[in-house]
N, C-alpha and C. Protein backbone atom coordinates (compact mmCIF):
# COMPACT_ATOMS: atom_id res chain seq x y z
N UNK A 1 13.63 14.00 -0.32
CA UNK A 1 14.55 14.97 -0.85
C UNK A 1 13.73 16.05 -1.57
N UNK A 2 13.99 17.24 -1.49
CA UNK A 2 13.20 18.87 -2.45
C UNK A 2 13.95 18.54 -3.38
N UNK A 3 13.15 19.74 -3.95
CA UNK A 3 13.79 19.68 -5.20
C UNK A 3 14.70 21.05 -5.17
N UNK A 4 15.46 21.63 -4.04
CA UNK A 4 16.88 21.91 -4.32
C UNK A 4 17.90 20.72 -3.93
N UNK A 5 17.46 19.97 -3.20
CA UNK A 5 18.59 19.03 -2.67
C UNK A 5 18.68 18.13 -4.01
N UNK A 6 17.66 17.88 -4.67
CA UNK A 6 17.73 17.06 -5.81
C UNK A 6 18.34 17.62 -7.15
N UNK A 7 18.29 19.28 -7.20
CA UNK A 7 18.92 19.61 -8.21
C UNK A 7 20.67 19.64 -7.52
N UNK A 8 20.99 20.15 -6.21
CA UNK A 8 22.09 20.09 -6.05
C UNK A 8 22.79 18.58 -6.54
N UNK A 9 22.13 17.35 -5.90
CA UNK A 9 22.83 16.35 -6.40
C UNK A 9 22.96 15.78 -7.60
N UNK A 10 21.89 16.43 -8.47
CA UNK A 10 22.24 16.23 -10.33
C UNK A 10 22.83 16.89 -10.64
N UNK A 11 23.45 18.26 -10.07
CA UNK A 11 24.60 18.86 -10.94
C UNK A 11 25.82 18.15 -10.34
N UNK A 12 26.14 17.60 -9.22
CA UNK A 12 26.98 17.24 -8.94
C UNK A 12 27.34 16.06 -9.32
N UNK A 13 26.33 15.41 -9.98
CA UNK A 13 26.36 13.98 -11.40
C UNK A 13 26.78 14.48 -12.44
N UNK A 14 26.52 15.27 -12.69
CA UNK A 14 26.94 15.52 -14.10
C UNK A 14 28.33 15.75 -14.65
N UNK A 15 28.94 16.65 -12.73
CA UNK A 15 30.24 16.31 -13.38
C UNK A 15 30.66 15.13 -13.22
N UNK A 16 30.85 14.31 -12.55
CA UNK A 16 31.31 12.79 -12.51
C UNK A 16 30.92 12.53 -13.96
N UNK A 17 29.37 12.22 -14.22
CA UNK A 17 29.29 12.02 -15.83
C UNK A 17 29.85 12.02 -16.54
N UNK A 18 30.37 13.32 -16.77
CA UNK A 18 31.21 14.06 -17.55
C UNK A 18 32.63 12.94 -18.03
N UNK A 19 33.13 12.40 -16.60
CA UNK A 19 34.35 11.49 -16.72
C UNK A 19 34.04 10.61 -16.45
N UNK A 20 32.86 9.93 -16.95
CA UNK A 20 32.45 8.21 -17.40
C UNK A 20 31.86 7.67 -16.11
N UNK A 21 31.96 8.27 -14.98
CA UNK A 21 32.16 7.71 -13.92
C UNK A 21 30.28 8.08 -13.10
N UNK A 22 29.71 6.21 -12.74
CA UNK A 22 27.97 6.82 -12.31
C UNK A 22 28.41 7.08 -11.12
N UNK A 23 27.03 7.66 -10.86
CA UNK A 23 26.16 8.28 -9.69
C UNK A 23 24.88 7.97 -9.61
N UNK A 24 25.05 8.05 -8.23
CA UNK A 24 23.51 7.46 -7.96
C UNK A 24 22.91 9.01 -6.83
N UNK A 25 21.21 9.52 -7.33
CA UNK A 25 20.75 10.44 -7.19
C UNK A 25 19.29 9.68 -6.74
N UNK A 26 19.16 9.92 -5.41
CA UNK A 26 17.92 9.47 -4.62
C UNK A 26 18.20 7.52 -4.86
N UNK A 27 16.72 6.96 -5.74
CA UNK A 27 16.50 5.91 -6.09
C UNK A 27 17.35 5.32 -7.71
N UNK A 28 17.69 6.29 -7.93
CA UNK A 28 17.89 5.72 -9.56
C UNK A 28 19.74 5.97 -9.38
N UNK A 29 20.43 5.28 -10.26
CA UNK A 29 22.09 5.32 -10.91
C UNK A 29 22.13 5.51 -12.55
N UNK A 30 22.84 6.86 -12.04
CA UNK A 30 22.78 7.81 -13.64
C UNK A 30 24.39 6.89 -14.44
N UNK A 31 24.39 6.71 -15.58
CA UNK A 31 25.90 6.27 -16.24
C UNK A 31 25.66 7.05 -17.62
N UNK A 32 27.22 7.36 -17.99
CA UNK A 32 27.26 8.08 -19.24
C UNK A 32 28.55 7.81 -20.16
N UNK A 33 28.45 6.22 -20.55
CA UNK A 33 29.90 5.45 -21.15
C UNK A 33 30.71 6.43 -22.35
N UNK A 34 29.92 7.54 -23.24
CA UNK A 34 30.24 8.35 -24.02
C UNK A 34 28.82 9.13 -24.35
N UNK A 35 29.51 10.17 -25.37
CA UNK A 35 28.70 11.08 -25.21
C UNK A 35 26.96 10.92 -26.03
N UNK A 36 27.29 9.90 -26.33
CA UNK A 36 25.56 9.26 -27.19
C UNK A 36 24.79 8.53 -26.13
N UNK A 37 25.12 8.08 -25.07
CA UNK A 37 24.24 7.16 -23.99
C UNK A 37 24.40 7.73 -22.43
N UNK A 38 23.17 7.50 -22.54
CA UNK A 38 22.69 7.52 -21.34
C UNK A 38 21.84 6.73 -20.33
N UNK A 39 22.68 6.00 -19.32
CA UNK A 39 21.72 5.19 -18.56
C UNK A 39 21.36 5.51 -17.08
N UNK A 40 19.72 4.76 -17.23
CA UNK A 40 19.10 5.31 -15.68
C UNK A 40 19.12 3.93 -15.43
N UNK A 41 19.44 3.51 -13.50
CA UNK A 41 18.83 2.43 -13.20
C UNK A 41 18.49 2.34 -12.50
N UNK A 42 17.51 1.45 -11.98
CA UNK A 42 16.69 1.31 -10.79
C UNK A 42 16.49 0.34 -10.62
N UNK A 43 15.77 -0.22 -9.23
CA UNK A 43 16.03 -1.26 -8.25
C UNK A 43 14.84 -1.59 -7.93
N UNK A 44 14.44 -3.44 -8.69
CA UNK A 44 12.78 -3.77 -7.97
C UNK A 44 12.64 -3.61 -6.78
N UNK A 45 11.73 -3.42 -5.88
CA UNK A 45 11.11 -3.79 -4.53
C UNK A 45 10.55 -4.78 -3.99
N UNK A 46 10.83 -5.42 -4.73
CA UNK A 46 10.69 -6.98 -4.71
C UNK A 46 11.78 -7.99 -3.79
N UNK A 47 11.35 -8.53 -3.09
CA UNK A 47 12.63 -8.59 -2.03
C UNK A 47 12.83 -10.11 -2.38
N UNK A 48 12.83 -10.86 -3.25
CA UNK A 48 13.01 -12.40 -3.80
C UNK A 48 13.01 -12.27 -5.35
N UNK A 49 13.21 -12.82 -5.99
CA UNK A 49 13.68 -12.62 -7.36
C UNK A 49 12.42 -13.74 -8.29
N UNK A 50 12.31 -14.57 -7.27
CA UNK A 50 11.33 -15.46 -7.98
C UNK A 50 9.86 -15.04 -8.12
N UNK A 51 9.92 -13.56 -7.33
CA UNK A 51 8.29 -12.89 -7.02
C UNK A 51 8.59 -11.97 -8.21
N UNK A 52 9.14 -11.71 -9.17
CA UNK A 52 9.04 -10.70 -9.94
C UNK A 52 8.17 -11.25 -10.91
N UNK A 53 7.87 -10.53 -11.70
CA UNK A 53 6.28 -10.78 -12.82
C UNK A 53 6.92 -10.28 -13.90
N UNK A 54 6.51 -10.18 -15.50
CA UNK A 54 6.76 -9.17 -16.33
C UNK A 54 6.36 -8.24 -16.25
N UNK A 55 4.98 -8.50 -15.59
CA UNK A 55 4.00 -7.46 -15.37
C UNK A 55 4.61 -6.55 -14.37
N UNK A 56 4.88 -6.96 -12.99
CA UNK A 56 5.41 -6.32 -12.26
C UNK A 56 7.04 -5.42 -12.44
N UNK A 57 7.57 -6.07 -13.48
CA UNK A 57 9.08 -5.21 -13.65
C UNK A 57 8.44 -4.38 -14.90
N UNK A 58 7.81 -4.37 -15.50
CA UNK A 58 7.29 -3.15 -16.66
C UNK A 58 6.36 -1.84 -15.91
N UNK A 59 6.16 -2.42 -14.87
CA UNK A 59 5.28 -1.31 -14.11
C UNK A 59 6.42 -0.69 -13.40
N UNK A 60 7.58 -1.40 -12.67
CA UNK A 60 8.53 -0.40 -12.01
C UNK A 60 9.58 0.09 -13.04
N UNK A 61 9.91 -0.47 -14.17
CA UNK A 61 10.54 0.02 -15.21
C UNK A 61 9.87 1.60 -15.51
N UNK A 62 8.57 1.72 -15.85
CA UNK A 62 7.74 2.73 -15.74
C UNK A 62 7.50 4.12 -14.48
N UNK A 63 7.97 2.93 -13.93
CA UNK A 63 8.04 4.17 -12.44
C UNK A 63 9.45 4.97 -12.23
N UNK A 64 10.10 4.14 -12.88
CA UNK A 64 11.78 4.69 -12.90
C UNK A 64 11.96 5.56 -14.15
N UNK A 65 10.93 5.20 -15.58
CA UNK A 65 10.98 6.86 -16.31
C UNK A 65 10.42 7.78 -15.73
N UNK A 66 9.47 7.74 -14.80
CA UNK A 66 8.63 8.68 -14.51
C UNK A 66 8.96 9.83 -13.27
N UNK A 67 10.31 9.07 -12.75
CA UNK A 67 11.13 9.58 -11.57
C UNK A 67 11.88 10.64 -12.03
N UNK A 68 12.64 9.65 -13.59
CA UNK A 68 13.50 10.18 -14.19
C UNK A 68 12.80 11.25 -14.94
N UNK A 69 11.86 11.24 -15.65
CA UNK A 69 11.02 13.02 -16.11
C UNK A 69 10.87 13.70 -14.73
N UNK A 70 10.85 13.56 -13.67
CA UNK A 70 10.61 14.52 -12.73
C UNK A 70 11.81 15.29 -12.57
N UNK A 71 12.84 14.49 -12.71
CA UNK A 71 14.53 14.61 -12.13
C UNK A 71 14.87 16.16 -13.41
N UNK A 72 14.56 15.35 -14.56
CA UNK A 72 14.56 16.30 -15.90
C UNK A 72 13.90 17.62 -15.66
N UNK A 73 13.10 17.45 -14.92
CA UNK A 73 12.50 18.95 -15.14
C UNK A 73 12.20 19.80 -13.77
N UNK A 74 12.93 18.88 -13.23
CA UNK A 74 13.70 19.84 -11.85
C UNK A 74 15.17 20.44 -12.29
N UNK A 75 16.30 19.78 -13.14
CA UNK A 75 17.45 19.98 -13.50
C UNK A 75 17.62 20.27 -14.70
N UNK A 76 17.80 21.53 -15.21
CA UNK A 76 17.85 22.50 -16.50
C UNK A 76 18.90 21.71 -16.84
N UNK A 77 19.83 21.65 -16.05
CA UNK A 77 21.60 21.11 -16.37
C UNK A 77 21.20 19.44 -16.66
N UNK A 78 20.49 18.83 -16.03
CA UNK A 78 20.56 17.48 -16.27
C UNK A 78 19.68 17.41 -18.04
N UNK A 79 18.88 17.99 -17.66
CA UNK A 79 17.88 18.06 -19.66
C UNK A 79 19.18 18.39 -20.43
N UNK A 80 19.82 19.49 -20.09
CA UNK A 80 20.80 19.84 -21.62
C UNK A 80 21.73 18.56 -21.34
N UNK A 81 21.84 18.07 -20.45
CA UNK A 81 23.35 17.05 -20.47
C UNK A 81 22.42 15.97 -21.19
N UNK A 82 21.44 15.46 -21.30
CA UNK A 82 20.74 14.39 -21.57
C UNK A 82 20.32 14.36 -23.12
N UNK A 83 20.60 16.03 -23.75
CA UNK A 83 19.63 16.28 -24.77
C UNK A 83 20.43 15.62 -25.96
N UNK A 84 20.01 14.67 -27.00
CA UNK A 84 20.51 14.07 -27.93
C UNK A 84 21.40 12.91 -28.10
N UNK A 85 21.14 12.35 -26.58
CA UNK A 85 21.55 11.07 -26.02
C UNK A 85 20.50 10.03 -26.30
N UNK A 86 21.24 8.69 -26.46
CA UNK A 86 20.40 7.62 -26.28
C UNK A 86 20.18 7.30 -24.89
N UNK A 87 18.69 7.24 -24.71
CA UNK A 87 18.35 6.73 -22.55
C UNK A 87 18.24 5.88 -22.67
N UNK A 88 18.85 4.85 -22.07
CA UNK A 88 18.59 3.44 -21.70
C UNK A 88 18.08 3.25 -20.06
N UNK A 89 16.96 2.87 -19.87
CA UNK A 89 16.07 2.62 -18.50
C UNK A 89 16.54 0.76 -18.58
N UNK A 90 17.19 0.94 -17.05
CA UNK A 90 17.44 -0.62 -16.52
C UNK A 90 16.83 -1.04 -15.47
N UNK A 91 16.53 -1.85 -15.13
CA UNK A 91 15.62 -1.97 -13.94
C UNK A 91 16.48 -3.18 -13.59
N UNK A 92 16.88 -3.45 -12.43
CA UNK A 92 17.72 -5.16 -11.72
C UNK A 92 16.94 -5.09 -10.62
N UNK A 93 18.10 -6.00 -9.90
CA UNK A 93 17.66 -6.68 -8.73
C UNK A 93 18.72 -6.95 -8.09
N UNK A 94 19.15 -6.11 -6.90
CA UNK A 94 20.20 -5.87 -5.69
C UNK A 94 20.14 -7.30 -5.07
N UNK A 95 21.02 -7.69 -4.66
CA UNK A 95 20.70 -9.11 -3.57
C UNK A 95 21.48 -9.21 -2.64
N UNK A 96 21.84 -7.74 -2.72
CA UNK A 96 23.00 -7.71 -1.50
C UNK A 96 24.27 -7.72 -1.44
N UNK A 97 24.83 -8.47 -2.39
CA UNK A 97 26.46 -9.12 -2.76
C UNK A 97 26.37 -8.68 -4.44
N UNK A 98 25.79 -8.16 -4.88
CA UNK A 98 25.42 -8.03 -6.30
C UNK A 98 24.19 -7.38 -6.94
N UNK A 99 24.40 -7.70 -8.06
CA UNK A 99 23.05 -7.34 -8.84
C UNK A 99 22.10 -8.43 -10.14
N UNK A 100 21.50 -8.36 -10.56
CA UNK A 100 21.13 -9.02 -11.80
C UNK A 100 20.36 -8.45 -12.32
N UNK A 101 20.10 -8.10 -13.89
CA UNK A 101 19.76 -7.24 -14.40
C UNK A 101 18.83 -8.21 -14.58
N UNK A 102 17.18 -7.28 -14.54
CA UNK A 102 16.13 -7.75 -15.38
C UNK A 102 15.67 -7.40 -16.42
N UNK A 103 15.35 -6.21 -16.71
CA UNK A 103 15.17 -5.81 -17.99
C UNK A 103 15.84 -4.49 -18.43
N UNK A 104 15.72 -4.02 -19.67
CA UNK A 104 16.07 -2.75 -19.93
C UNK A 104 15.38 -1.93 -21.53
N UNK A 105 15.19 -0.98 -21.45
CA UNK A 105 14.25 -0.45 -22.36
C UNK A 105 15.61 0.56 -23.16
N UNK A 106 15.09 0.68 -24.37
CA UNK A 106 15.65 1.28 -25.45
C UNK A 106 14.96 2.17 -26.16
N UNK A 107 14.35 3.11 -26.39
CA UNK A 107 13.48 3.83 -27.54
C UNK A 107 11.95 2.61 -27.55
N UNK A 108 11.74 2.62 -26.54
CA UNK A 108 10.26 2.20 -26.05
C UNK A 108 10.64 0.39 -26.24
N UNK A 109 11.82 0.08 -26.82
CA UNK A 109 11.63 -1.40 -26.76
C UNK A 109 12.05 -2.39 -25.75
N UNK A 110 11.85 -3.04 -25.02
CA UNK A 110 11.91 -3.93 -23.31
C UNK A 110 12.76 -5.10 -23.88
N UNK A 111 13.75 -4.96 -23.27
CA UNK A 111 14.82 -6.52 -23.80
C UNK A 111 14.88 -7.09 -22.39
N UNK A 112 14.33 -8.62 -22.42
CA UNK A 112 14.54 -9.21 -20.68
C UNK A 112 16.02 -9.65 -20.81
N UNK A 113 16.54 -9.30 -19.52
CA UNK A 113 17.76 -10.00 -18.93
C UNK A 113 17.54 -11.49 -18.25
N UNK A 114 16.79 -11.32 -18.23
CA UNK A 114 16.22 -12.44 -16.93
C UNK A 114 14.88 -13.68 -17.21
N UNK A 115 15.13 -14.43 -16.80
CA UNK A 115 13.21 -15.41 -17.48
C UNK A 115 12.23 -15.23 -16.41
N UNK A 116 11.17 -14.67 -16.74
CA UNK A 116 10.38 -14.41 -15.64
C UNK A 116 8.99 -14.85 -16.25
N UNK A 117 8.13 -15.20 -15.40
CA UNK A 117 6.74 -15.77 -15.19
C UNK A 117 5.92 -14.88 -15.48
């Protein structure tokens, strides 16, 4: 995806945003329950659940802020919608019929969902 196709589909999040309601933009799912939070989430690559590491979900946790600063500074509209929000970065695990959350970060702090090795 460029980065007009990527700004077209973050403004078109934002309005959904706007009325509580996510979107999902490339790899990541934007949510915005009220006007103080903000959540990104993203999806291990890990195709078994028992192969995940801490090590390994803090490195894709990391890869999913780093998507998300790109997203930010391709989308003027997505920075002001974001500005003075709490970001919450989630990282799970799709299994097809569902999800399960593994971890999620807060103002740099990692809370596990999950028990991992």
């Amino acid at each position: 995806m460029d980065n007009e196709e990527l700004e077209l589909r973050i403004n078109n999040a934002i309005i959904l945003l706007r009325d509580g309601h996510p979107y999902k933009v490339g790899d990541l799912t934007f949510g915005s329950k009220d006007k103080n939070h903000f959540s990104v989430t993203g999806w291990t690559l890990t195709n078994d659940l028992k192969n995940v590491t801490k090590e390994n979900a803090v490195k894709e946790l990391n890869e999913i802020k780093d998507l998300f600063k790109r997203m930010t500074s391709v989308s003027k509209q997505l920075s002001d919608f974001i500005e003075n929000k709490r970001i919450e970065y989630h990282l799970g695990f799709d299994y097809g019929m569902g999800a399960i959350g593994i971890c999620t970060e807060t103002n740099g702090e990692v809370k596990w969902e999950t028990d991992l090795s």
